[in-house]
Structures are given as C-alpha cells and as structure tokens.
C-alpha atoms as a PDB file:
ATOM      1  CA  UNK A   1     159.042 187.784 -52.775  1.00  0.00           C
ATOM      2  CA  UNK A   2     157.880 191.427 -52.067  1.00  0.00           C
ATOM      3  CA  UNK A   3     155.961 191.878 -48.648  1.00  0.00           C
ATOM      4  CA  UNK A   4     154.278 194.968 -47.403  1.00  0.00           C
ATOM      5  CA  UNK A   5     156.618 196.201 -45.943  1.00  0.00           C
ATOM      6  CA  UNK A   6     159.053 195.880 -48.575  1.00  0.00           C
ATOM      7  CA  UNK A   7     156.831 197.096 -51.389  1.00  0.00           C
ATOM      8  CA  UNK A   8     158.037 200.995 -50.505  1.00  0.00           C
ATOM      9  CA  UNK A   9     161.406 200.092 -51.541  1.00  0.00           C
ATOM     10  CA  UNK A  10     160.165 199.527 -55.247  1.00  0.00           C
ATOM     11  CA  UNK A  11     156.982 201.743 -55.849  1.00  0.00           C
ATOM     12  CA  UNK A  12     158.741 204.627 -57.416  1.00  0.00           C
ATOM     13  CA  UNK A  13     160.885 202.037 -59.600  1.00  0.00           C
ATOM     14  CA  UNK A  14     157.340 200.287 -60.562  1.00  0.00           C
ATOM     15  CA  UNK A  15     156.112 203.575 -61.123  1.00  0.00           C
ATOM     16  CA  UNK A  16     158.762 204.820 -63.641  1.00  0.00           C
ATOM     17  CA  UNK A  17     159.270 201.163 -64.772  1.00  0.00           C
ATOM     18  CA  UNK A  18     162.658 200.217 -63.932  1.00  0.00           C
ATOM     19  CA  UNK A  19     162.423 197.267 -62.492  1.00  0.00           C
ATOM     20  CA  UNK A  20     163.382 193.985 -63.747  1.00  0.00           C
ATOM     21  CA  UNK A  21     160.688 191.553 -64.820  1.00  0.00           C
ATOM     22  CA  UNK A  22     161.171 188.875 -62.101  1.00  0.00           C
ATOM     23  CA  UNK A  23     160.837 192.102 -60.008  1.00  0.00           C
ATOM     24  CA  UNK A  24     157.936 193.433 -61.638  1.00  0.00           C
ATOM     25  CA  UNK A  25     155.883 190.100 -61.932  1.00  0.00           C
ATOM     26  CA  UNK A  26     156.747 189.863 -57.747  1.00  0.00           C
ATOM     27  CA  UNK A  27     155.437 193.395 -56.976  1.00  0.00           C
ATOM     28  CA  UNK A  28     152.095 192.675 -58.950  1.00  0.00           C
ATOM     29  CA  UNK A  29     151.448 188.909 -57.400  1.00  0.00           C
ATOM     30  CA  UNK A  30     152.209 190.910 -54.282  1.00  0.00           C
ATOM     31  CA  UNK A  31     149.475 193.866 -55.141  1.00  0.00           C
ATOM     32  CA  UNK A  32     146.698 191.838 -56.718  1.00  0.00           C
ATOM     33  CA  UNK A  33     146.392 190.314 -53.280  1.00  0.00           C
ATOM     34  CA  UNK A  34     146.622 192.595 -50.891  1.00  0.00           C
ATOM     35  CA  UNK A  35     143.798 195.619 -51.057  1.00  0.00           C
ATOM     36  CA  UNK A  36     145.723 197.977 -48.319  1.00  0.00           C
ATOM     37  CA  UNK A  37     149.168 197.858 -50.635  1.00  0.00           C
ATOM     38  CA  UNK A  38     146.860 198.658 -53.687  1.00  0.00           C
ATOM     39  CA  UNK A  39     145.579 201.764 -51.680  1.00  0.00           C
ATOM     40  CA  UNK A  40     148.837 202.915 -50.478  1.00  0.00           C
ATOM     41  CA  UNK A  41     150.388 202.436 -54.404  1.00  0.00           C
ATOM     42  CA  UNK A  42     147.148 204.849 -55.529  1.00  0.00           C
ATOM     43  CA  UNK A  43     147.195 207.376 -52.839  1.00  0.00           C
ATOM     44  CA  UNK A  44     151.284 207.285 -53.923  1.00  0.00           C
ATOM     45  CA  UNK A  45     150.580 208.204 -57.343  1.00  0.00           C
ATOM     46  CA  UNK A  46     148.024 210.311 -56.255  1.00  0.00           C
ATOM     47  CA  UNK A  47     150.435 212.388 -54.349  1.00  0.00           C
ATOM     48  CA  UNK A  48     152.655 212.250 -57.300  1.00  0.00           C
ATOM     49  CA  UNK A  49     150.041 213.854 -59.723  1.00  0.00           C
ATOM     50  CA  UNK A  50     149.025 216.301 -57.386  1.00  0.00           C
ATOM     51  CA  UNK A  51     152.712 217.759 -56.953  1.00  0.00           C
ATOM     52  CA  UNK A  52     153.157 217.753 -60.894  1.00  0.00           C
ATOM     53  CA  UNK A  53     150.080 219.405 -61.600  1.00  0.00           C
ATOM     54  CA  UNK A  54     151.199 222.151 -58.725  1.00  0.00           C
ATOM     55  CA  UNK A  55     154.296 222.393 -60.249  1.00  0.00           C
ATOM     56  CA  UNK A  56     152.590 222.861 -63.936  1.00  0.00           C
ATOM     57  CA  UNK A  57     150.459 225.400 -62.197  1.00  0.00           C
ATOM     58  CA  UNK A  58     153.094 227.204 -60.789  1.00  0.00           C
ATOM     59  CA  UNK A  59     155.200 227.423 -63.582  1.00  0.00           C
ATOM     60  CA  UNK A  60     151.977 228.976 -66.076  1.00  0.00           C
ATOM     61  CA  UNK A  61     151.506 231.549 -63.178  1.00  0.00           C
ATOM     62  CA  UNK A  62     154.944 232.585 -63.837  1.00  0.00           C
ATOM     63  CA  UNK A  63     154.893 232.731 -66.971  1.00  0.00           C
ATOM     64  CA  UNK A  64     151.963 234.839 -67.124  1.00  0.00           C
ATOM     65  CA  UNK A  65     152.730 237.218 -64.278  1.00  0.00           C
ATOM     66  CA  UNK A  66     153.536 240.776 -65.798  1.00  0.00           C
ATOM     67  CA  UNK A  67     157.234 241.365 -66.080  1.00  0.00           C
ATOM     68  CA  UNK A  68     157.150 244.862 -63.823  1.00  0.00           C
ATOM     69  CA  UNK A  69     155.511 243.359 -60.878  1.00  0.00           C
ATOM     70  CA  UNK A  70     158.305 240.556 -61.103  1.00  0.00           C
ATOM     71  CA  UNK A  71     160.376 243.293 -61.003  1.00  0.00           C
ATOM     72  CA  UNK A  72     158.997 245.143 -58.094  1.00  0.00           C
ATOM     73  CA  UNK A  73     158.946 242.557 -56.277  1.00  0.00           C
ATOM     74  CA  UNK A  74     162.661 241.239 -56.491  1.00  0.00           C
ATOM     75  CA  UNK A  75     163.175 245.212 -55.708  1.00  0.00           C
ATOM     76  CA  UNK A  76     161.504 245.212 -52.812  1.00  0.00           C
ATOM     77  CA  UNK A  77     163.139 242.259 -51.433  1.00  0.00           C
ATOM     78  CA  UNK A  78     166.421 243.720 -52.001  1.00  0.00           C
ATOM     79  CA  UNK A  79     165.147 246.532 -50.031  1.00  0.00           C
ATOM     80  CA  UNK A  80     164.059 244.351 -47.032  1.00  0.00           C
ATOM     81  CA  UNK A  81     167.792 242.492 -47.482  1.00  0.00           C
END
C-alpha cells in the first residue's frame, strides 16, 4: 500500500513508467483518493515540463547565437581567467 508519504519514492518511476503493475495499480488506488497527492503529482510534472522546455529553449538560443560573439565571448573570459 502506497501512503502519502511514500508516494515521493515512486512518482518519477510512475512518471517514466517503470514500475511494476501491482505497484502501479497501488500508486493510482492511492491517487484517485487523495486530492493533495494528485496536486503534488501535477505540480511534479509541471516542474518537469517547465525544466525541459528551458532546456529546449536554451539549447535553440545556442544554436542560433552567431558563431563570432560565441567566440568573443569565450575570449573574453580567458582574458578575465
């Protein structure tokens, strides 16, 4: 049986679907009663989203950032080194 305070220990697994299906069918009896777990496993994937999307974001700003001011920049901190 999966309490509150145990459902941290399994949210990511849940998430990325690794758990077994006893464990699986526990975490969602466990969930589809209790509202404040429900919150907690949507602000957790919320967090999750948001630091992919960053990520994405972050990674298209690089790729798109003009290869001399990369380079002035990694000059200049060699400078300040």
């Amino acid at each position: 049986m999966i309490n509150c305070k145990k459902l941290h220990q399994f949210l990511m697994d849940y998430i990325d679907g690794n758990l077994s299906e006893d464990e699986r069918a526990a975490f969602e009896a466990h969930v589809n009663l209790c509202p404040p777990c429900v919150r907690y496993m949507e602000s957790y994937k919320d967090t999750i989203d948001a630091a992919r999307k960053c990520c994405d974001d972050e990674a298209e700003k690089r790729e798109k950032m003009p290869e001399g001011l990369v380079d002035a920049i990694l000059a200049s901190r060699k400078k300040s080194e």
